[in-house]
N, C-alpha and C. Protein backbone atom coordinates (compact mmCIF):
# COMPACT_ATOMS: atom_id res chain seq x y z
N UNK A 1 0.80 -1.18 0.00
CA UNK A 1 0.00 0.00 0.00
C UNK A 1 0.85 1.26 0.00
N UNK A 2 1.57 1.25 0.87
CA UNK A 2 2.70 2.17 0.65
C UNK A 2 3.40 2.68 -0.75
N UNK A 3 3.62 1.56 -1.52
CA UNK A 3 3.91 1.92 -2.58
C UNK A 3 3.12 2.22 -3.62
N UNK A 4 1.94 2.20 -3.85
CA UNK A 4 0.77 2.90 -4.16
C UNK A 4 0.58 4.24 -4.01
N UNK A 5 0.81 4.56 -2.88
CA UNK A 5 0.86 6.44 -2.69
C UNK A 5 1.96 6.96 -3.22
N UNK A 6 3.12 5.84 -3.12
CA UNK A 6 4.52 7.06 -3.17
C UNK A 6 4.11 6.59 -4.94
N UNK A 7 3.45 6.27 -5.80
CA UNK A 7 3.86 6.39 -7.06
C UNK A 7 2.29 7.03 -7.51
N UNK A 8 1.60 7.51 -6.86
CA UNK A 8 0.61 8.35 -7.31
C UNK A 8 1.12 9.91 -6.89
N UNK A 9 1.70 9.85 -5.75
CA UNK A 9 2.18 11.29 -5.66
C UNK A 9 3.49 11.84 -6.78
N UNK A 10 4.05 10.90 -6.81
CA UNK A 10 5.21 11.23 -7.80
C UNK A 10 4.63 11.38 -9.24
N UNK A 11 3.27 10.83 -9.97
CA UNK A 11 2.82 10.84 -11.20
C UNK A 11 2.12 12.67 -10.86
N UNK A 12 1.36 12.81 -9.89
CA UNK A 12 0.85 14.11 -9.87
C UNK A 12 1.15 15.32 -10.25
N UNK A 13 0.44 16.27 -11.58
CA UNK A 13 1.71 16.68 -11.61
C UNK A 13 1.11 18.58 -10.80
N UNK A 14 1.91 19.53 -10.86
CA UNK A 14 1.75 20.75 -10.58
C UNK A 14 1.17 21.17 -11.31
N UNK A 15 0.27 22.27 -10.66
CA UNK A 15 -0.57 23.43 -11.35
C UNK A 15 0.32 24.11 -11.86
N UNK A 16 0.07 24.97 -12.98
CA UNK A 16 0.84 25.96 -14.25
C UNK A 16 1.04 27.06 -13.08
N UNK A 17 2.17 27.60 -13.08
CA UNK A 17 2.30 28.87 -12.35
C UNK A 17 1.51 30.01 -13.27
N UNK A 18 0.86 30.64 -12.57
CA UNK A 18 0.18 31.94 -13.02
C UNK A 18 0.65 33.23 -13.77
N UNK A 19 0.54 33.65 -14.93
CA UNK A 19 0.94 34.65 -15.60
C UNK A 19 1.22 35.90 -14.53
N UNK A 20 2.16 37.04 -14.62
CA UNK A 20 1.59 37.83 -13.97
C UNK A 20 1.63 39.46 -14.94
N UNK A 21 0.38 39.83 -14.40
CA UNK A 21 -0.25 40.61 -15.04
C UNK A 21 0.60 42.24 -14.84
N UNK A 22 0.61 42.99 -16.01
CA UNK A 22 1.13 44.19 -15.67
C UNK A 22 -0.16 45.24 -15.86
N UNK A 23 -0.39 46.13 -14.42
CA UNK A 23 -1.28 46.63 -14.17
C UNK A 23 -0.80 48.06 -15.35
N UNK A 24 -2.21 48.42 -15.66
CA UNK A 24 -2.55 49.63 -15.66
C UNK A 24 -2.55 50.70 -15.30
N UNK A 25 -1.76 51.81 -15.51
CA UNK A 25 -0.69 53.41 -14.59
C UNK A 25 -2.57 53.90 -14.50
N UNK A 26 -2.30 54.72 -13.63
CA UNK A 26 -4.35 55.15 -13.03
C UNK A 26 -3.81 56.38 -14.07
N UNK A 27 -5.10 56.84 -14.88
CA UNK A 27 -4.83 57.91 -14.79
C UNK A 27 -4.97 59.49 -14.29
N UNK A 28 -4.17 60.16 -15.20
CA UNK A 28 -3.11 61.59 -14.45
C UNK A 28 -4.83 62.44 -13.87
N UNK A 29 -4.75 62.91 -12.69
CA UNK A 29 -6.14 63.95 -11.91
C UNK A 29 -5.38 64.87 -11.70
N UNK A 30 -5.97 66.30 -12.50
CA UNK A 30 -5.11 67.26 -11.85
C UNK A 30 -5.29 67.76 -10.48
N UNK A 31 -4.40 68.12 -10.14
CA UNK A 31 -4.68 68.61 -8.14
C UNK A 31 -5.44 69.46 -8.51
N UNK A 32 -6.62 69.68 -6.65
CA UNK A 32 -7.87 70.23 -6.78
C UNK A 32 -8.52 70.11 -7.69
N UNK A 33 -8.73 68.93 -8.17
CA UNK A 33 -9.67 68.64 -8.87
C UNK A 33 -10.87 67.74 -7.90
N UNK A 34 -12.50 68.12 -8.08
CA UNK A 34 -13.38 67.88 -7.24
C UNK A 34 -14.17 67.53 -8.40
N UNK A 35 -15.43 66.44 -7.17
CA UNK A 35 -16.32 66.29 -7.53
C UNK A 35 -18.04 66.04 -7.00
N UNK A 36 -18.80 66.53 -7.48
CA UNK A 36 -19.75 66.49 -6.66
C UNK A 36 -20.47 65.17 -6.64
N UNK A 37 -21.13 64.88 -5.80
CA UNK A 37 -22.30 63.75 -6.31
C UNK A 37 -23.00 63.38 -4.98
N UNK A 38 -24.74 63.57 -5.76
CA UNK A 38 -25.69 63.55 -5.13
C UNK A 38 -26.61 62.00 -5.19
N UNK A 39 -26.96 61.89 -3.74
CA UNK A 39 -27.20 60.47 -3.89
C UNK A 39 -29.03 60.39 -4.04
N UNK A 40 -29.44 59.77 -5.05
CA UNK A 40 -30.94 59.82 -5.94
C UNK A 40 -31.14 58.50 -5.76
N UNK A 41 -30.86 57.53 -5.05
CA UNK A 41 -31.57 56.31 -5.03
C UNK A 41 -31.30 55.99 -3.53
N UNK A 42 -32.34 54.67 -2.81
CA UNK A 42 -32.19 54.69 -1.68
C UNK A 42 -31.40 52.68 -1.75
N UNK A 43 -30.60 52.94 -0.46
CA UNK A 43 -29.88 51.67 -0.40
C UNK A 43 -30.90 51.00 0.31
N UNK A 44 -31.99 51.04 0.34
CA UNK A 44 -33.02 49.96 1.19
C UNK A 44 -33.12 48.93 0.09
N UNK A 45 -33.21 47.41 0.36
CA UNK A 45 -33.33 46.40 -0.42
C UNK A 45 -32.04 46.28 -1.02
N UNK A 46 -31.42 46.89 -0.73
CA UNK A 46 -29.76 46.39 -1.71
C UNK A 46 -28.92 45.85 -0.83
N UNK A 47 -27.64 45.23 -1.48
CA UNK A 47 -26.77 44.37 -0.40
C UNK A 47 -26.03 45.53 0.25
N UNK A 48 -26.12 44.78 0.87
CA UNK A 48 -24.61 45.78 1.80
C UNK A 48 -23.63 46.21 2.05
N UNK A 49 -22.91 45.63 0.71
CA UNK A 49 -22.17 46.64 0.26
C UNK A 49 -22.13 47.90 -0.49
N UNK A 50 -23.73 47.81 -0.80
CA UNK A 50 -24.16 49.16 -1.76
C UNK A 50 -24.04 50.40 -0.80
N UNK A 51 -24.44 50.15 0.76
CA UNK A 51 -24.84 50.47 1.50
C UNK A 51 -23.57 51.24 2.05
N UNK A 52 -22.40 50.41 2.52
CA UNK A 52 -21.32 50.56 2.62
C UNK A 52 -20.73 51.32 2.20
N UNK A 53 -20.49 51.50 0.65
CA UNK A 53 -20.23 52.11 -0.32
C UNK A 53 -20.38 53.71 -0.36
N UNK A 54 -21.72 53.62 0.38
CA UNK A 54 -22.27 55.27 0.04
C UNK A 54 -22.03 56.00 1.03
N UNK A 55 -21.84 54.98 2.48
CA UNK A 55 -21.13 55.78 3.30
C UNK A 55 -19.58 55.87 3.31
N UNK A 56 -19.10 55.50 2.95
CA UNK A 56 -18.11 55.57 2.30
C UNK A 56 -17.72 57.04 1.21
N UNK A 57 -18.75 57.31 0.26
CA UNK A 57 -18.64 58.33 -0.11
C UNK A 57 -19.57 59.48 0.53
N UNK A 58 -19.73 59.43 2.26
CA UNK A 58 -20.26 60.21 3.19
C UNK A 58 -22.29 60.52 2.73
N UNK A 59 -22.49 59.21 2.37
CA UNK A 59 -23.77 59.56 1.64
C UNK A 59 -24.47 58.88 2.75
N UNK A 60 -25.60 58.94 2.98
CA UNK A 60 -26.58 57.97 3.73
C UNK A 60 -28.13 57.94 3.34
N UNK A 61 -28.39 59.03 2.81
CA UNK A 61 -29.83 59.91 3.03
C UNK A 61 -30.01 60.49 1.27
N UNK A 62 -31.02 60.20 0.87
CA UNK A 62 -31.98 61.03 0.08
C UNK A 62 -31.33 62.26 -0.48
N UNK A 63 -30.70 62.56 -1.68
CA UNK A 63 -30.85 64.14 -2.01
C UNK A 63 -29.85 64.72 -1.01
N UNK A 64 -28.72 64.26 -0.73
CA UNK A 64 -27.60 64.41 0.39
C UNK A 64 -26.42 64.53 -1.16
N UNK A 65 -25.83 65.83 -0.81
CA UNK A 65 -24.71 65.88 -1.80
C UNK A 65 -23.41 66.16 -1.06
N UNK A 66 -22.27 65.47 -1.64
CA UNK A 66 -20.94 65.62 -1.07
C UNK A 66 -20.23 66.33 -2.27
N UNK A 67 -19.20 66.83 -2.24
CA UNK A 67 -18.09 67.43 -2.89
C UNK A 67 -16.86 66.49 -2.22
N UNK A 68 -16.26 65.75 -2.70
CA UNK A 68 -14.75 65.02 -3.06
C UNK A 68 -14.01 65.21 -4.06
N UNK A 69 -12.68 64.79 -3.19
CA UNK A 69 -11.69 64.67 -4.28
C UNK A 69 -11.86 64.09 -5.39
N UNK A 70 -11.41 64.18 -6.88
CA UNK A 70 -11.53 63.72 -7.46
C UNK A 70 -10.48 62.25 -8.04
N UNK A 71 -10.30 61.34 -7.20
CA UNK A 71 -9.37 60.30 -7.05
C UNK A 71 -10.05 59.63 -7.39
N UNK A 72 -9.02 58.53 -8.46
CA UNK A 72 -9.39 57.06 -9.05
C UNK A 72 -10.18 56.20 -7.94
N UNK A 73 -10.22 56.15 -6.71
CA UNK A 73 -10.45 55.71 -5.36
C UNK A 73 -11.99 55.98 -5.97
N UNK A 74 -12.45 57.35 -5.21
CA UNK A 74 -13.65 58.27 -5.23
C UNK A 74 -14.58 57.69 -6.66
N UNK A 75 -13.56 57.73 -7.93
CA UNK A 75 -14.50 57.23 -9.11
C UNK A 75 -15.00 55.98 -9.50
N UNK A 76 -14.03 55.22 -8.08
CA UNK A 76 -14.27 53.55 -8.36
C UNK A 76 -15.80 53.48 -7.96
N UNK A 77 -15.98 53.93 -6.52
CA UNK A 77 -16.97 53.73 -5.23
C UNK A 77 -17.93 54.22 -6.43
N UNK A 78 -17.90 55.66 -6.92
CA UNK A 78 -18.96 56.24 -7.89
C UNK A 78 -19.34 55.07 -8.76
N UNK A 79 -18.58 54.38 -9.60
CA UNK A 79 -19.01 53.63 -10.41
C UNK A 79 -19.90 52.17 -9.96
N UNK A 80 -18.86 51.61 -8.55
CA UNK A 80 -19.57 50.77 -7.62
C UNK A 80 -20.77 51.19 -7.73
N UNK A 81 -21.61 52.46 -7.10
CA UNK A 81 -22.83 52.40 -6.89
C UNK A 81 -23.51 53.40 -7.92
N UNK A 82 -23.24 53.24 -8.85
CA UNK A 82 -23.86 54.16 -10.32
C UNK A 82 -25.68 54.51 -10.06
N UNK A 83 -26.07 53.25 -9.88
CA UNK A 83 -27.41 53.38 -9.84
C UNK A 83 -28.24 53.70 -8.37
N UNK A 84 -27.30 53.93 -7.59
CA UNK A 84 -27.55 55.17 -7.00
C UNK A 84 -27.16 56.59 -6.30
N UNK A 85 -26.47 56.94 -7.27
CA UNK A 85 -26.12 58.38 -7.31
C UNK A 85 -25.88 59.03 -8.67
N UNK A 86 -25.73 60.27 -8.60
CA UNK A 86 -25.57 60.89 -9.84
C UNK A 86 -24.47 62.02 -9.47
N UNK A 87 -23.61 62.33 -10.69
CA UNK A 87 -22.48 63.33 -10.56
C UNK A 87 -23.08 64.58 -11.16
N UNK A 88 -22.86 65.41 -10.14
CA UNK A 88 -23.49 66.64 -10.99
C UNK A 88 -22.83 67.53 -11.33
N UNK A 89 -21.69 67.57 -10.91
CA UNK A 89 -20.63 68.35 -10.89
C UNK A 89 -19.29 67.83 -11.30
N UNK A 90 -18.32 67.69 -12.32
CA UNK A 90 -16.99 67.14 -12.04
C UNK A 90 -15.89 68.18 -12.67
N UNK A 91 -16.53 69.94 -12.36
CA UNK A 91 -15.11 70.60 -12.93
C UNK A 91 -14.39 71.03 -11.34
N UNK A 92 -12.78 71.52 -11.71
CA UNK A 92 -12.75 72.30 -10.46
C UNK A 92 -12.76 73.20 -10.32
């Protein structure tokens, strides 16, 4: 029996090592650059990270508008929760 395992482990072979990927440079935001966005949908019935999300971009409430930086960060969360908020503003 012994020799049964040691010649199934030795036939086994390794998983492919994984490519690795070269990321994408973010791109260039000029300083003071802002953006507004007002939140038009309500996170009731959504998961919780939608929820998360909006406080996150200091949102909680109805028709509640923030002004932020305008960082790749800030435009992710925006895009995260698209369908509920709207940008109304993005000059500086």
């Amino acid at each position: 029996m012994t020799e049964a395992k040691k010649t199934t482990k030795a036939t086994t072979a390794k998983p492919a090592a994984k490519k690795a990927t070269v990321a994408k440079p973010a791109k260039a935001v000029k300083a003071g650059a802002v953006v507004t966005v007002k939140q038009t949908g309500s996170p009731a019935r959504a998961q919780q990270w939608a929820y998360d999300t909006l406080a996150g971009l200091g949102l909680g409430r109805m028709n509640r508008t923030r002004t932020l930086e305008d960082t790749p960060a800030v435009r992710g969360m925006i895009r995260r929760v698209h369908h509920l908020v709207t940008v109304v503003d993005a000059a500086a």
